[in-house]
N, C-alpha and C. Protein backbone atom coordinates (compact mmCIF):
# COMPACT_ATOMS: atom_id res chain seq x y z
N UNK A 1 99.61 74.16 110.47
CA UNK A 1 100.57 74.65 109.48
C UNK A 1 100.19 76.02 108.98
N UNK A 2 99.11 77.00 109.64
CA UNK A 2 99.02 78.21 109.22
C UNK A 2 98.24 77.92 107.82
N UNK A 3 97.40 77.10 106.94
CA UNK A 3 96.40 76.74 106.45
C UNK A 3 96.75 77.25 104.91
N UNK A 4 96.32 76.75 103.98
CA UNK A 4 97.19 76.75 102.36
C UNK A 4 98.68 76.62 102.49
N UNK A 5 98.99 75.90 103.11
CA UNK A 5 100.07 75.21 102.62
C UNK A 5 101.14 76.35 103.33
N UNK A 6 100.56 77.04 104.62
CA UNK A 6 101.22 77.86 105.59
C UNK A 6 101.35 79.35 105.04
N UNK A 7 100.16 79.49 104.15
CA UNK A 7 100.34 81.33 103.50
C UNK A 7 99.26 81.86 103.79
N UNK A 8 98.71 80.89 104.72
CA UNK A 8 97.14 81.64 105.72
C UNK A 8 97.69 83.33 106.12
N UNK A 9 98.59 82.89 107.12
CA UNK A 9 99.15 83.81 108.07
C UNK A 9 100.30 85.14 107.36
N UNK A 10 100.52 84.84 105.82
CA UNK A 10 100.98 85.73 105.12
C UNK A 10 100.10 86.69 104.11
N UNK A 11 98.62 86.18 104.70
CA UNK A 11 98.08 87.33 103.72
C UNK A 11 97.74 88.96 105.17
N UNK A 12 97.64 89.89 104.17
CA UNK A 12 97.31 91.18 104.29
C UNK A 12 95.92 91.64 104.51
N UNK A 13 95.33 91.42 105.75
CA UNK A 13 93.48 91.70 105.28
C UNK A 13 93.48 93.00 105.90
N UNK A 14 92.50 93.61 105.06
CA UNK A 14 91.74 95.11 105.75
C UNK A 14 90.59 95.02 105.50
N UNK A 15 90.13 96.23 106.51
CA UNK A 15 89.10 96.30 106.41
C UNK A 15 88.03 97.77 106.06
N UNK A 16 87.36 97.48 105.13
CA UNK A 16 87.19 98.82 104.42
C UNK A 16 85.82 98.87 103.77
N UNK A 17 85.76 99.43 102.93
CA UNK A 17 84.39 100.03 101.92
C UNK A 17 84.70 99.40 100.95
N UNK A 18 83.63 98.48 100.52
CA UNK A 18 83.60 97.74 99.18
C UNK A 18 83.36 98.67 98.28
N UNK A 19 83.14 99.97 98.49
CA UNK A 19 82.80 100.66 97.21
C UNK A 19 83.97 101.53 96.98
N UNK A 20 84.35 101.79 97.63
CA UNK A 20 85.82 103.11 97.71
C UNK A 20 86.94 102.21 97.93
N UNK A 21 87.42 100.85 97.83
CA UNK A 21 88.51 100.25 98.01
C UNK A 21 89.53 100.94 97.00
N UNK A 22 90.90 101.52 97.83
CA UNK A 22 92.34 101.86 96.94
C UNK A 22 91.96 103.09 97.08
N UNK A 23 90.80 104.00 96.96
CA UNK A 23 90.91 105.99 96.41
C UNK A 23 91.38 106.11 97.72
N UNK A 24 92.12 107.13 97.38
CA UNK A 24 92.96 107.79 98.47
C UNK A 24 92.07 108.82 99.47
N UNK A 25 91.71 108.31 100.60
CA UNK A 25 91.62 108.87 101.87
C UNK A 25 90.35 108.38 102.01
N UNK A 26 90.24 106.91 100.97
CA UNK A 26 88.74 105.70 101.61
C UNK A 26 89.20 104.78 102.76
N UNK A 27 89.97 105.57 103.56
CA UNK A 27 90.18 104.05 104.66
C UNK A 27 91.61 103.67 104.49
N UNK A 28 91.61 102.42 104.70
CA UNK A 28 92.77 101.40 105.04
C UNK A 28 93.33 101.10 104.08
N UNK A 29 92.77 101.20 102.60
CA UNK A 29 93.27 100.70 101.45
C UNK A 29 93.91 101.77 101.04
N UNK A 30 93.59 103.08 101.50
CA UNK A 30 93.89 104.04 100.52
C UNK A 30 95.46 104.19 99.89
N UNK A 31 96.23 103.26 100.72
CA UNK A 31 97.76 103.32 99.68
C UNK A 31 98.14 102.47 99.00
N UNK A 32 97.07 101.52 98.88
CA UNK A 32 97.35 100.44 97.86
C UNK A 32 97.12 101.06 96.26
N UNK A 33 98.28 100.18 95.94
CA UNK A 33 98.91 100.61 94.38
C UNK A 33 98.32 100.59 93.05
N UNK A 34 97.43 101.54 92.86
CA UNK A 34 96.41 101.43 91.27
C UNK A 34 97.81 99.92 90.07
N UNK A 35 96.71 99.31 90.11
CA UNK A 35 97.40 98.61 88.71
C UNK A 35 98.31 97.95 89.63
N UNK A 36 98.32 97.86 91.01
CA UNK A 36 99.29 96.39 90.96
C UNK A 36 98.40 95.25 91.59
N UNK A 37 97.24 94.75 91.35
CA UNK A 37 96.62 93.28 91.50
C UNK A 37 96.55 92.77 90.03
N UNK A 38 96.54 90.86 90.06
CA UNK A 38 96.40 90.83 88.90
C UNK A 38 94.54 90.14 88.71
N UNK A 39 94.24 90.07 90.27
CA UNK A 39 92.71 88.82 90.12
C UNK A 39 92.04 89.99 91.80
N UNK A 40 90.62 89.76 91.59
CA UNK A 40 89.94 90.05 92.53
C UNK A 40 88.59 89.54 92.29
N UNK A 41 88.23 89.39 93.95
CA UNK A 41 87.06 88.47 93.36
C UNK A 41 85.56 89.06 94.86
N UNK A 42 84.64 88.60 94.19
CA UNK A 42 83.56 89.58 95.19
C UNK A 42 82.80 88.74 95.16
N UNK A 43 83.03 87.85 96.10
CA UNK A 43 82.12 85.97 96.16
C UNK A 43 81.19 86.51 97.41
N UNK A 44 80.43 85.09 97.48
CA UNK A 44 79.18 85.10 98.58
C UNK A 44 78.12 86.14 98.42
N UNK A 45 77.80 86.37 97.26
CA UNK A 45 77.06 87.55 96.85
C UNK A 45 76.98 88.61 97.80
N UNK A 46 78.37 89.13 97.89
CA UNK A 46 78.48 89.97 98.88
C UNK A 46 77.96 91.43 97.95
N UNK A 47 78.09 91.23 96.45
CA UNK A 47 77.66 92.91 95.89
C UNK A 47 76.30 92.92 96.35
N UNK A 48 75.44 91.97 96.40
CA UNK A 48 74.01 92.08 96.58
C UNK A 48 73.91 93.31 97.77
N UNK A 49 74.53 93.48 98.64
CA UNK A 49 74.19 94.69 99.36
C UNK A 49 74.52 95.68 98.75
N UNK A 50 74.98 95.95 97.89
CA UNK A 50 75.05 97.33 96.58
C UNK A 50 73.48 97.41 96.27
N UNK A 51 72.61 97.96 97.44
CA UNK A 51 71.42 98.39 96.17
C UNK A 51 71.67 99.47 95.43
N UNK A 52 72.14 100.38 94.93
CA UNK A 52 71.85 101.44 93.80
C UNK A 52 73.28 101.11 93.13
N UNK A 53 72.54 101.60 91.94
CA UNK A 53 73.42 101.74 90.94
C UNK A 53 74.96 102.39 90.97
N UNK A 54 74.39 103.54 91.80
CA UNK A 54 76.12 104.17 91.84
C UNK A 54 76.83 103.57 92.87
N UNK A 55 76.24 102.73 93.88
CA UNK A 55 76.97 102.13 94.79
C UNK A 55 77.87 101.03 93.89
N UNK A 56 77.32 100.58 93.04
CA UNK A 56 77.90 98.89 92.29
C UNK A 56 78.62 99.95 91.50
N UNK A 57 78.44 100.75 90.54
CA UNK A 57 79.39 101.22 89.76
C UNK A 57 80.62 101.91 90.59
N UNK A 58 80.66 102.34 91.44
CA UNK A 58 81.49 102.67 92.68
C UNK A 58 82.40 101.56 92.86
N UNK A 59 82.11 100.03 93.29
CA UNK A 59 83.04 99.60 93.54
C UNK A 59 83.48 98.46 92.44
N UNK A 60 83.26 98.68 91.53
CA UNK A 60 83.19 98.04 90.10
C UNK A 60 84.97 98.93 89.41
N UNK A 61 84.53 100.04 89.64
CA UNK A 61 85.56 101.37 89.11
C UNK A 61 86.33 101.34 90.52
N UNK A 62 86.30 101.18 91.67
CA UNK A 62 87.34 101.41 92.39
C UNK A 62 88.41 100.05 91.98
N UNK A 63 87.69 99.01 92.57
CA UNK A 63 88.43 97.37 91.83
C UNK A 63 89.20 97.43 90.53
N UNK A 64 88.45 98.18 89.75
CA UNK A 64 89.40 98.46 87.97
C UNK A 64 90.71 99.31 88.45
N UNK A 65 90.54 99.84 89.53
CA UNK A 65 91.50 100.89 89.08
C UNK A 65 92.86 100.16 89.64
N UNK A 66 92.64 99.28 90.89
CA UNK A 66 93.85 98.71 91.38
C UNK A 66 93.80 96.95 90.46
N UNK A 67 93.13 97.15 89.53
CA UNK A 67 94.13 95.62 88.54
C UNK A 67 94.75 96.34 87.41
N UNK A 68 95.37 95.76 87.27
CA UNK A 68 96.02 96.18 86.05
C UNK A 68 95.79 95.26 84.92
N UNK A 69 96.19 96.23 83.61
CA UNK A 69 95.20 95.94 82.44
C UNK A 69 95.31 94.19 82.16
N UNK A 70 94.45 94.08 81.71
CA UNK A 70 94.15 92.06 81.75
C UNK A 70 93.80 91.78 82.57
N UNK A 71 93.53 92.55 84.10
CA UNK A 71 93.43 91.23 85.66
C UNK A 71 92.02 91.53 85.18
N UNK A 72 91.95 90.37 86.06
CA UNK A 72 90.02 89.76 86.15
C UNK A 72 89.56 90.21 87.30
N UNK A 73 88.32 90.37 87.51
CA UNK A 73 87.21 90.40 88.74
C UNK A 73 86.62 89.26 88.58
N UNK A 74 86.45 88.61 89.75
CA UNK A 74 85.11 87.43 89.51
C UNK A 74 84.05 87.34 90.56
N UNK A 75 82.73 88.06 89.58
CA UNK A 75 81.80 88.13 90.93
C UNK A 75 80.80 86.88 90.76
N UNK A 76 80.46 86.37 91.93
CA UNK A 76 79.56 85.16 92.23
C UNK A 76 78.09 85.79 93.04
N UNK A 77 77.67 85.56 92.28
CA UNK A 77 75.82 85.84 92.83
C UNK A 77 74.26 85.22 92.42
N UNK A 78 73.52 85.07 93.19
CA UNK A 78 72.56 84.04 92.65
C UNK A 78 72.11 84.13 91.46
N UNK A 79 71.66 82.60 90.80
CA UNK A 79 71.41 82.88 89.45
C UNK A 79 70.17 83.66 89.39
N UNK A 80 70.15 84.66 88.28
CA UNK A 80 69.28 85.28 87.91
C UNK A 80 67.42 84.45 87.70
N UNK A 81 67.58 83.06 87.63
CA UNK A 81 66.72 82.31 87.26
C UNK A 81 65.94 82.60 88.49
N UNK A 82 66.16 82.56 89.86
CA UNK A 82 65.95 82.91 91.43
C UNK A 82 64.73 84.71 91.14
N UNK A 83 65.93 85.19 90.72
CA UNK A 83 64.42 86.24 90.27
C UNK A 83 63.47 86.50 89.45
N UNK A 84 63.58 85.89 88.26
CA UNK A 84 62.55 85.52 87.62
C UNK A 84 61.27 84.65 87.97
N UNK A 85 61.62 83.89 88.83
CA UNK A 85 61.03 82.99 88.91
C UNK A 85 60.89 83.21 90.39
N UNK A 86 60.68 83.68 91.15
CA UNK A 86 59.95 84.73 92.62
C UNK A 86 58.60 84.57 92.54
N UNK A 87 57.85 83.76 92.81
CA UNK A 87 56.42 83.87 92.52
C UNK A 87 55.91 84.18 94.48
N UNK A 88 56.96 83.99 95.56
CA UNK A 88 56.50 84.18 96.31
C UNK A 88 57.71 84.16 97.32
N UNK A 89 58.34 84.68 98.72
CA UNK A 89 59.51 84.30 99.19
C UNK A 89 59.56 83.21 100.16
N UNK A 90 60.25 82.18 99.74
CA UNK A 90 60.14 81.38 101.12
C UNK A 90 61.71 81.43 102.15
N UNK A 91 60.88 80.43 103.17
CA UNK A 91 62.00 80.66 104.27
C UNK A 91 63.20 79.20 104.09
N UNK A 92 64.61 80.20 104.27
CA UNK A 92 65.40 78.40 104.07
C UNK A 92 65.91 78.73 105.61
N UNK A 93 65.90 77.73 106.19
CA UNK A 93 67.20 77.41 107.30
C UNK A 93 68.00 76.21 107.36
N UNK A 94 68.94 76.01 108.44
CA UNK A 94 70.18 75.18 108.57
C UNK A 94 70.09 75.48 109.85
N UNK A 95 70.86 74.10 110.37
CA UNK A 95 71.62 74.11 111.51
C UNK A 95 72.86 73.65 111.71
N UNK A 96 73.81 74.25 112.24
CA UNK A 96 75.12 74.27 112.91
C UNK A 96 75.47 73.60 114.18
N UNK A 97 75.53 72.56 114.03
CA UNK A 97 76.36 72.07 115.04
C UNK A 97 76.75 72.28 116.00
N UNK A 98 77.16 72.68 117.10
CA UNK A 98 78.40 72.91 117.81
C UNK A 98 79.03 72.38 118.87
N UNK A 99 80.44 72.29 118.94
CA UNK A 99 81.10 70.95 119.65
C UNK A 99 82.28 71.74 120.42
N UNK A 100 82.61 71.07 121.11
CA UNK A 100 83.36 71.68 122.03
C UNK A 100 85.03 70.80 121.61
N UNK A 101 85.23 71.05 122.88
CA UNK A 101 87.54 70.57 122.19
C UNK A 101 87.22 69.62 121.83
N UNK A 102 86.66 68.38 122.58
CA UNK A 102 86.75 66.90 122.55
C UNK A 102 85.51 66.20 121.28
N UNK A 103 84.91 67.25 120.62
CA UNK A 103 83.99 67.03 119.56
C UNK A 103 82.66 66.57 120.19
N UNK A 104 82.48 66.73 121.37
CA UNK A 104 80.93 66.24 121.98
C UNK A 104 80.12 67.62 121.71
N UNK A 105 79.14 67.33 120.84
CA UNK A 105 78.04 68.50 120.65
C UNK A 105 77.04 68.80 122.01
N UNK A 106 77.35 70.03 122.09
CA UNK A 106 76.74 70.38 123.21
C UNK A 106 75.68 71.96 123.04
N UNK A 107 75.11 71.78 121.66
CA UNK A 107 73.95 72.57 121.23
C UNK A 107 74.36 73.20 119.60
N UNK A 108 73.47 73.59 119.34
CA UNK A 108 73.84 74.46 117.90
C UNK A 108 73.02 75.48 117.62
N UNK A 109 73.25 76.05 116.69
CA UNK A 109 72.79 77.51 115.96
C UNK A 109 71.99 77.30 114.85
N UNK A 110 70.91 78.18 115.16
CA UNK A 110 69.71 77.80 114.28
C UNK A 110 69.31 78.83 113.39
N UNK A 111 69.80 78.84 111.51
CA UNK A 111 69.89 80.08 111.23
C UNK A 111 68.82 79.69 110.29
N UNK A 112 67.75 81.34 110.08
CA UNK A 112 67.09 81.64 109.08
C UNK A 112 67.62 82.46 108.30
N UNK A 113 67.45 82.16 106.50
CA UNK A 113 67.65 83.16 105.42
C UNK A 113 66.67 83.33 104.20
N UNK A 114 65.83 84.48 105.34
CA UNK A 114 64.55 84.30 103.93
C UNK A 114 63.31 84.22 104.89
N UNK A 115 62.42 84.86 104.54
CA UNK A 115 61.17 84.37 105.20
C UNK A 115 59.73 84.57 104.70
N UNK A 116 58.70 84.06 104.64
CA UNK A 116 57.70 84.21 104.20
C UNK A 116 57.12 85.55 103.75
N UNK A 117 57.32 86.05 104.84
CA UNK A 117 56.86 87.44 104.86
C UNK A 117 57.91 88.79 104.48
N UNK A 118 58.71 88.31 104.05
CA UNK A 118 59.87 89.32 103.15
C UNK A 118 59.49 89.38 102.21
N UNK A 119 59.76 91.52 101.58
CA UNK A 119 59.15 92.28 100.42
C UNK A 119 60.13 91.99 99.60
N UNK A 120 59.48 92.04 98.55
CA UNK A 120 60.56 92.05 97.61
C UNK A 120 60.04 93.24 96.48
N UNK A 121 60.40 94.50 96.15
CA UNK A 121 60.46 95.48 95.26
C UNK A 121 60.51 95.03 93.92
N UNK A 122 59.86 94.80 92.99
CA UNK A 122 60.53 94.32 91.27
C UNK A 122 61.04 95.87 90.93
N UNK A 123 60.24 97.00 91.01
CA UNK A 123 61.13 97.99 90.70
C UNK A 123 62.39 97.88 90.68
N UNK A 124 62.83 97.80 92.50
CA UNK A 124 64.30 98.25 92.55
C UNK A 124 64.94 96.82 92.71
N UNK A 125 64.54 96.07 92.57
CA UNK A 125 65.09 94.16 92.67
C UNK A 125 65.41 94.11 93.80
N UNK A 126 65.02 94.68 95.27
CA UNK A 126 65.43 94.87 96.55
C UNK A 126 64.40 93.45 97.18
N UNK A 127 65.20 92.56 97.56
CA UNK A 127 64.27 91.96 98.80
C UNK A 127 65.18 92.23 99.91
N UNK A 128 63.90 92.41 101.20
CA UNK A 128 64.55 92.97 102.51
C UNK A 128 64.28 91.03 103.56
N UNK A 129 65.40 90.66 102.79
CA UNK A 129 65.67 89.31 103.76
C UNK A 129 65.70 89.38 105.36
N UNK A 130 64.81 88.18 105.97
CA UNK A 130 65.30 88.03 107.22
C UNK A 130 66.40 87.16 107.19
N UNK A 131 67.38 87.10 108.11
CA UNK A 131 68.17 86.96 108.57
C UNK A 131 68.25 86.48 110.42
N UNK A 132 67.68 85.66 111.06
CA UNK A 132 68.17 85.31 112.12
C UNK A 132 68.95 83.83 112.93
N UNK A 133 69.50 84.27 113.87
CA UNK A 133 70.26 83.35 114.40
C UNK A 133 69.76 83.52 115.97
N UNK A 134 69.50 81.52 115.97
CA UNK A 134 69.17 81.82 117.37
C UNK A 134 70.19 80.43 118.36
N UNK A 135 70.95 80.71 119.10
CA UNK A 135 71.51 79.59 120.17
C UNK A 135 70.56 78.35 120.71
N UNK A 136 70.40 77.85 120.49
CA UNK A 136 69.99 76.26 121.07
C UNK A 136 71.12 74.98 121.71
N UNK A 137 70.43 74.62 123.05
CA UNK A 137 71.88 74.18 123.71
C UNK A 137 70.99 73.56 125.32
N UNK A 138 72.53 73.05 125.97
CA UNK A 138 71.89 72.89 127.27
C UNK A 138 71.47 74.35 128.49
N UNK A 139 71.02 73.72 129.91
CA UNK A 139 70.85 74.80 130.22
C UNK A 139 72.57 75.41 131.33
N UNK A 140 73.14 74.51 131.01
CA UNK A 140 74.47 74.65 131.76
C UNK A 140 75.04 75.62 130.32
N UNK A 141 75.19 75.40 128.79
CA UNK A 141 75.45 76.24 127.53
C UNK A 141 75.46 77.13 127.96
N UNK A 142 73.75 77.68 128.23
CA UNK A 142 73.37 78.91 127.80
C UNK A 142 73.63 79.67 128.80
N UNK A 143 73.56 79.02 130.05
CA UNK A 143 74.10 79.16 131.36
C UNK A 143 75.92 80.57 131.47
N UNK A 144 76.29 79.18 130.67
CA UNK A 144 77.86 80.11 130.01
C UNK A 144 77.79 80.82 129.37
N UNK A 145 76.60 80.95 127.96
CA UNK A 145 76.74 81.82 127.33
C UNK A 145 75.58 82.87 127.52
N UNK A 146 75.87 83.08 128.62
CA UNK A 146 74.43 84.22 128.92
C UNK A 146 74.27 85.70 128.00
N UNK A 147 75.91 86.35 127.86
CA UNK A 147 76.04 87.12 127.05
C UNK A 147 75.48 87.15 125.32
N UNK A 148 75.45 86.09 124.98
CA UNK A 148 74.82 86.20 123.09
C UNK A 148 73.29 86.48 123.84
N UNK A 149 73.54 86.53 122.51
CA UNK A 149 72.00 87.34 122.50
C UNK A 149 71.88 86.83 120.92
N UNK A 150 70.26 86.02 121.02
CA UNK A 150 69.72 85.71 119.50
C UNK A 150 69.43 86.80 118.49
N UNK A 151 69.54 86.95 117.25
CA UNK A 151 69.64 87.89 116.20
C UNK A 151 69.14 87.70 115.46
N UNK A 152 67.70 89.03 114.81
CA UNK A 152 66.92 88.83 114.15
C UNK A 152 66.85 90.33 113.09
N UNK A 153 67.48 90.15 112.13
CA UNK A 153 67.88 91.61 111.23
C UNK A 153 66.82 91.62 110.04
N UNK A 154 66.30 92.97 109.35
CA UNK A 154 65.92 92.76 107.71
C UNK A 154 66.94 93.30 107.23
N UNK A 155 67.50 92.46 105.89
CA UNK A 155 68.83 93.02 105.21
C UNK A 155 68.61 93.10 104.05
N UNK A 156 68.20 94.46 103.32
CA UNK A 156 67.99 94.69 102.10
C UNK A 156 69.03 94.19 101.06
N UNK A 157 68.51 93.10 99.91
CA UNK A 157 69.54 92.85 99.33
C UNK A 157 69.07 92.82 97.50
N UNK A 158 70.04 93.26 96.79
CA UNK A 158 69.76 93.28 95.26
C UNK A 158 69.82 92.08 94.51
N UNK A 159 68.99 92.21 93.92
CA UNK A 159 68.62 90.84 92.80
C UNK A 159 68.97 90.87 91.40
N UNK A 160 70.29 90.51 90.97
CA UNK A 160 70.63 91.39 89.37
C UNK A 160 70.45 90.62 88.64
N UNK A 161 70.17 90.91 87.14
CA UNK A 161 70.33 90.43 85.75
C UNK A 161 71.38 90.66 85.54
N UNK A 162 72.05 89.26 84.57
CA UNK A 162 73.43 89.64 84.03
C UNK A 162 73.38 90.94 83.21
N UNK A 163 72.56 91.34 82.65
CA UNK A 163 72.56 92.52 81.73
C UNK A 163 72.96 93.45 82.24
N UNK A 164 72.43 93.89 83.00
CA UNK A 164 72.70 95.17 84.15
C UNK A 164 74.04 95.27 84.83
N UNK A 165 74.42 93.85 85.06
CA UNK A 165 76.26 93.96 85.64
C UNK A 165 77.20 93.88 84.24
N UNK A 166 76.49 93.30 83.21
CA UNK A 166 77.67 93.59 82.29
C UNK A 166 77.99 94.77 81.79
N UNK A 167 76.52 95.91 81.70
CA UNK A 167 76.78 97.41 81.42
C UNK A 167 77.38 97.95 82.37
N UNK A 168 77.05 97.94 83.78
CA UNK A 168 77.66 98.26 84.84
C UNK A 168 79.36 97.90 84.43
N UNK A 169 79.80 96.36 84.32
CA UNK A 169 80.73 96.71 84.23
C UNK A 169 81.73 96.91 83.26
N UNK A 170 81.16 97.44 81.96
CA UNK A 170 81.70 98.12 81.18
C UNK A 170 81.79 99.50 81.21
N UNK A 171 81.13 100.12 81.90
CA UNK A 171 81.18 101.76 82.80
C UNK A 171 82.70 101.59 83.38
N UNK A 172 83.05 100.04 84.33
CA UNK A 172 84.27 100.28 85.11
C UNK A 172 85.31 99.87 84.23
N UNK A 173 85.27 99.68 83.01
CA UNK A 173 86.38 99.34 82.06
C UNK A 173 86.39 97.77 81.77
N UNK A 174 85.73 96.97 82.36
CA UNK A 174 85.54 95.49 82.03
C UNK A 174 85.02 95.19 80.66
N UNK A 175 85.65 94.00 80.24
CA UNK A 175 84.54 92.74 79.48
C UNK A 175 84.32 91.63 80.08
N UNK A 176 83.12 91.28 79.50
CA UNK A 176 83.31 89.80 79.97
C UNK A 176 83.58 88.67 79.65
N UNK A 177 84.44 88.30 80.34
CA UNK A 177 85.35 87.22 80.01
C UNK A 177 84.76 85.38 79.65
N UNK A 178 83.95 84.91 81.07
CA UNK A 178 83.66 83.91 81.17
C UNK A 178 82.53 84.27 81.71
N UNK A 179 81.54 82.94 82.02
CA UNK A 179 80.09 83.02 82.42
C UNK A 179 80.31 81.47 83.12
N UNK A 180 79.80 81.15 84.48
CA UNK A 180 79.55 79.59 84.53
C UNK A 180 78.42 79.71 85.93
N UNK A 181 77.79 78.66 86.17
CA UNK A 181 76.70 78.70 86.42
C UNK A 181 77.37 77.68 88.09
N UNK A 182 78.19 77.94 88.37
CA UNK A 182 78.54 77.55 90.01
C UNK A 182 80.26 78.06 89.74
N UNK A 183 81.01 77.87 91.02
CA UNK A 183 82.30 78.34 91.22
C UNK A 183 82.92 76.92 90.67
N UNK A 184 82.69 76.92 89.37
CA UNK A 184 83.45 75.59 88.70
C UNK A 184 83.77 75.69 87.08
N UNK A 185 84.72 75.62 86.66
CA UNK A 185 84.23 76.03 85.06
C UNK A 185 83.77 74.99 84.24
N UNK A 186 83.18 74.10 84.84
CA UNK A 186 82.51 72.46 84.53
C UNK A 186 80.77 72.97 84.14
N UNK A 187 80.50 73.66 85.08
CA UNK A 187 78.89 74.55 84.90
C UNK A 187 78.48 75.48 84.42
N UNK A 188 78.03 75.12 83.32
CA UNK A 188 77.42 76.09 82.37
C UNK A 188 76.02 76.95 82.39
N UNK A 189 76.50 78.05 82.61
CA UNK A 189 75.51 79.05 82.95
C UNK A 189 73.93 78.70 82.82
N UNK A 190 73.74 78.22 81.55
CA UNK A 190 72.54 78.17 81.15
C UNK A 190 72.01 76.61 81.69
N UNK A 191 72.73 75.76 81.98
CA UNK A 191 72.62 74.69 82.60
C UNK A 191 70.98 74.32 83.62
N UNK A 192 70.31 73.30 83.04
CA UNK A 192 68.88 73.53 83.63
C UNK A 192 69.03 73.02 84.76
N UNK A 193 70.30 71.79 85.37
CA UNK A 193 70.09 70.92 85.98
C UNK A 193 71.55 71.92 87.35
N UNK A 194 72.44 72.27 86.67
CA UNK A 194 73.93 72.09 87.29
C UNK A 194 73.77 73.77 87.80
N UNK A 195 73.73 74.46 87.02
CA UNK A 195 73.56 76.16 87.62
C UNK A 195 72.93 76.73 88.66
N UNK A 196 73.04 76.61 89.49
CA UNK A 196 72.70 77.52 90.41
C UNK A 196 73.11 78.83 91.23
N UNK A 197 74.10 79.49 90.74
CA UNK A 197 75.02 80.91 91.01
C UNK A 197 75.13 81.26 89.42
N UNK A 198 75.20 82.45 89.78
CA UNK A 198 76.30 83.37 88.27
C UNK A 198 77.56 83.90 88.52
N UNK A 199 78.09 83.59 88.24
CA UNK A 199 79.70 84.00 88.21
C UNK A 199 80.30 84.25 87.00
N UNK A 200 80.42 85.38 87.13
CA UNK A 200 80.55 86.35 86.08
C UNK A 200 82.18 86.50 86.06
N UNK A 201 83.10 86.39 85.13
CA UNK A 201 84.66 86.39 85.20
C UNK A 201 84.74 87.64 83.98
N UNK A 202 85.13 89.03 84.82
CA UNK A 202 85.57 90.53 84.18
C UNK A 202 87.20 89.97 83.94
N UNK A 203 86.85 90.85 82.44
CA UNK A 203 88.83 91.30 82.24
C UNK A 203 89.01 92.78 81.99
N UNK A 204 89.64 93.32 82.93
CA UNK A 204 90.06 94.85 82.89
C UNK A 204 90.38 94.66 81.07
N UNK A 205 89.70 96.19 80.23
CA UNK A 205 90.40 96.33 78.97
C UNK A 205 90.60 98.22 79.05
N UNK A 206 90.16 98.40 79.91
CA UNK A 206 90.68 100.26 79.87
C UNK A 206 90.42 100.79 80.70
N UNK A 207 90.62 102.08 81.01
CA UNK A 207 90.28 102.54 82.61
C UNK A 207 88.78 102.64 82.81
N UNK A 208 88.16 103.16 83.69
CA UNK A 208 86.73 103.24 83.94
C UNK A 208 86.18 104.32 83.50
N UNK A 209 85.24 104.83 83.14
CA UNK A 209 84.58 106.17 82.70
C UNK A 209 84.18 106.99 83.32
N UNK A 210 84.51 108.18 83.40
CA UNK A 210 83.89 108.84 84.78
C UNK A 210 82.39 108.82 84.14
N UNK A 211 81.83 108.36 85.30
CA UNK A 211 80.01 108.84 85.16
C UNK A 211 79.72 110.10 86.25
């Protein structure tokens, strides 16, 4: 049915610069209409690759400029408790499944996020995460899939205090609205047991400031 209720296939995606989304001659967005969204949202701690400051205030102020006054931003990123409490980095992984038409698993994907030996900066709140993915399978699989190739990246990523995104995003014209401690408004930020993300809910109240 084309997936939500068949309005999969009616949305609009581009693809662009999280920091320059909407200014005119950033790309794909550039003719989208200042002030006509009413919600935007920057989940999967995707700002965490904003390390510097003017990068996050960049796309903090581009996002303000296409909601209009009242729309919200809602950014989701690990709870701050995660960096405080860094006494050393460890490694998490998962595995993925994978099945073919008839649902018979016939190998899976073996991902690392995080590893022992990843820096982490307190200066700049930068840890340079590993990141790899490796194919596991038969030898007829791999046979077929001779082309992948296993993937092993460091991906510098930022570690914020709410403090720092709420000034940040009062630079882009925000307040903040709500606080909850998972993508639920049941979880309360400060929550010892239930919190584990910050999700921070902005309400546009004026334009952004030039810095």
């Amino acid at each position: 049915d084309g997936g939500f209720g068949g309005m999969r296939d009616k949305f609009n995606y581009i693809l662009d610069d999280m920091r320059t989304i909407g200014k005119e001659g950033g790309g794909a967005s550039g003719n989208l209409k200042p002030g006509s969204f009413d919600s935007a949202w920057i989940l999967l701690g995707s700002m965490q690759h904003l390390t510097t400051n003017d990068d996050v205030i960049s796309c903090l102020s581009s996002t303000s400029n296409l909601l209009r006054e009242g729309g919200t931003l809602t950014i989701e990123l690990p709870h701050p408790r995660e960096t405080f409490t860094m006494v050393e980095c460890t490694r998490n992984g998962w595995e993925v499944p994978l099945e073919d038409e008839n649902g018979e698993e016939y190998g899976e994907l073996k991902i690392i996020w995080g590893d022992e030996d990843d820096n982490f900066d307190p200066i700049r709140q930068v840890r340079d995460f590993t990141v790899a993915m490796e194919l596991v399978g038969t030898e007829e699989m791999l046979e077929d899939n001779k082309d992948l190739k296993n993937v092993r990246e460091i991906v510098p990523m930022r570690l914020f205090t709410y403090q720092e995104i709420e000034a940040m995003g009062r630079i882009a014209g925000f307040e903040v609205s709500e606080l909850y401690g998972a993508l639920s408004d049941e979880v309360d930020v400060n929550s010892e047991d239930g919190a584990f993300r910050l999700v921070c809910v902005f309400r546009k109240v004026r334009p952004p400031v030039d810095v």
